[in-house]
C-alpha atoms as a PDB file:
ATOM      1  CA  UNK A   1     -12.595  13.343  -3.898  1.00  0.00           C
ATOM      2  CA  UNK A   2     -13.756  15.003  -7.215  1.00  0.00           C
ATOM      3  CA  UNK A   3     -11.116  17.297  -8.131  1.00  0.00           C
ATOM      4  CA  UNK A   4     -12.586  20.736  -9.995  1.00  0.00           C
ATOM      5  CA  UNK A   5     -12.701  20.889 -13.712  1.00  0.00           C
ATOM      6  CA  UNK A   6     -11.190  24.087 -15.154  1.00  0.00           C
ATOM      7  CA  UNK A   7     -11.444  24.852 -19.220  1.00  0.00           C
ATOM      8  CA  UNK A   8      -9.088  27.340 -19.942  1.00  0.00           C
ATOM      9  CA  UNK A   9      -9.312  28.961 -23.282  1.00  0.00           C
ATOM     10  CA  UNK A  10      -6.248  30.274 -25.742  1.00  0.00           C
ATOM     11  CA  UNK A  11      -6.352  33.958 -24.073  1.00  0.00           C
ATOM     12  CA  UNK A  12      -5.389  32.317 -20.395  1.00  0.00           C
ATOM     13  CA  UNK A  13      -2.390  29.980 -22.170  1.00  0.00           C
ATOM     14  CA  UNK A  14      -1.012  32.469 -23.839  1.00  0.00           C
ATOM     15  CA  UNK A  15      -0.181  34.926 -21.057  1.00  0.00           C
ATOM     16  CA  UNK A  16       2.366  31.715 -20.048  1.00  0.00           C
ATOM     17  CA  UNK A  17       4.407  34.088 -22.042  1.00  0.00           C
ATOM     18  CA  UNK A  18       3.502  37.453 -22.750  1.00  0.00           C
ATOM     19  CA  UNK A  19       6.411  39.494 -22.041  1.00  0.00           C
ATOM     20  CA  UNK A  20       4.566  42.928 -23.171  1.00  0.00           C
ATOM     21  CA  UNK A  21       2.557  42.175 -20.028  1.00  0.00           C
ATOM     22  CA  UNK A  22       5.360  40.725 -17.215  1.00  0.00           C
ATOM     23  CA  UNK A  23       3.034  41.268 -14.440  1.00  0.00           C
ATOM     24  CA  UNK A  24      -0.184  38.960 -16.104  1.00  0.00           C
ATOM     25  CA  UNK A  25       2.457  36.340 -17.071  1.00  0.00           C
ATOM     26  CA  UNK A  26       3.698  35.953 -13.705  1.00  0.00           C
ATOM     27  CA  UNK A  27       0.465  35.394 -11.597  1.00  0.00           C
ATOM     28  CA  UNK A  28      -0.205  32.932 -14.679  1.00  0.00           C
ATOM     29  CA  UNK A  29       2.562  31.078 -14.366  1.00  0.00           C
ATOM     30  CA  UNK A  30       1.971  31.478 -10.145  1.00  0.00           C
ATOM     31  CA  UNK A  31      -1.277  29.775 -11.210  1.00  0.00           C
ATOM     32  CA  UNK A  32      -0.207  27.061 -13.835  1.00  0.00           C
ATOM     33  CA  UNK A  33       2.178  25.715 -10.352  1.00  0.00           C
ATOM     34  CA  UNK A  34      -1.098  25.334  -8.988  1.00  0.00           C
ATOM     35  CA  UNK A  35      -2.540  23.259 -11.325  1.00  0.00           C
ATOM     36  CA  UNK A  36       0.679  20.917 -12.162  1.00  0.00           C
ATOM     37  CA  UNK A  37       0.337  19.690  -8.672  1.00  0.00           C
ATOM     38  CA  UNK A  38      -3.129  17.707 -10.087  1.00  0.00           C
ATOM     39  CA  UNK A  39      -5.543  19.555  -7.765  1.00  0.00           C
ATOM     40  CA  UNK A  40      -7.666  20.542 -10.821  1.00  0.00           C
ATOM     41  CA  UNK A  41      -8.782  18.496 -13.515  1.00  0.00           C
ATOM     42  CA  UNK A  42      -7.964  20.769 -16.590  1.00  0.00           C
ATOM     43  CA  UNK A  43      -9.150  21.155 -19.808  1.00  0.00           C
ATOM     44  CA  UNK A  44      -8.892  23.019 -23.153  1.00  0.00           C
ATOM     45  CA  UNK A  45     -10.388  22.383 -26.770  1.00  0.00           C
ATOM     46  CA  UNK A  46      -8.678  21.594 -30.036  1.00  0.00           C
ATOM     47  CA  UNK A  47      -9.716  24.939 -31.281  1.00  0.00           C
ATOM     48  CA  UNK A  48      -6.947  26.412 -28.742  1.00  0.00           C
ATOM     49  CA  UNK A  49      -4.630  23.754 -29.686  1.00  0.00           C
ATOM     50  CA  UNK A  50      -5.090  25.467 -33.209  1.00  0.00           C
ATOM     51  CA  UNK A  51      -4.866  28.768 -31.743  1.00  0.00           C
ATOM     52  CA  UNK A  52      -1.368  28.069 -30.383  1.00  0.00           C
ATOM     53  CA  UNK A  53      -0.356  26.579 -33.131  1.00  0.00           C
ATOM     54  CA  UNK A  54      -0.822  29.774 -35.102  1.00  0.00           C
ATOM     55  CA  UNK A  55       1.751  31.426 -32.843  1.00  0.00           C
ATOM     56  CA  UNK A  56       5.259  32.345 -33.802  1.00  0.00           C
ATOM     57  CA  UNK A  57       8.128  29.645 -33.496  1.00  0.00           C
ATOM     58  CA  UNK A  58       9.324  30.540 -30.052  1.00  0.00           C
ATOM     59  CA  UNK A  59       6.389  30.784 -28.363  1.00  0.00           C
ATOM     60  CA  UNK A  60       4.487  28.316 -29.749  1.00  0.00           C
ATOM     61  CA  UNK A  61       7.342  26.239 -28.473  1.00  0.00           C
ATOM     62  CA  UNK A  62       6.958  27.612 -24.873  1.00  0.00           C
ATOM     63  CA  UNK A  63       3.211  27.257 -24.890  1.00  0.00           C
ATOM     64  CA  UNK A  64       3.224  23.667 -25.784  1.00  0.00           C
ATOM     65  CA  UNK A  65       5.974  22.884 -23.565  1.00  0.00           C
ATOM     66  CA  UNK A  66       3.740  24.210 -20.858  1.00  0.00           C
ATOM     67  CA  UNK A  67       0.960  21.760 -21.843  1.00  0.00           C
ATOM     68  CA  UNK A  68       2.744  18.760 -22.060  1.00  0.00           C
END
């Protein structure tokens, strides 16, 4: 079975944690369970690798925990 490709850009990552906005970060992290149990084939570009690594300490930490 071909499993769905999904490219998710630096906007969608980043609401992993964004506490200003508690009810966006939860349904994103409902969604990122979702796609740790491999039903999606995901994707994202260096350029949002770059993005993230722009962020602040913390959570550029807890973003790239997420992605590993």
């Amino acid at each position: 079975m071909n499993r769905i490709k999904i490219y998710l850009d630096t906007s969608v990552i980043s609401y992993l944690d964004q506490r200003d906005a508690p009810e966006q970060m939860n349904e994103t992290r409902e969604v990122w369970e979702i796609f740790k149990k491999g039903r999606y084939e995901i994707f994202i570009s260096d350029v949002v690798v770059y993005e993230i690594n722009k962020c602040g300490v913390e959570k550029r930490k807890t973003l790239l925990d997420y992605l590993d």
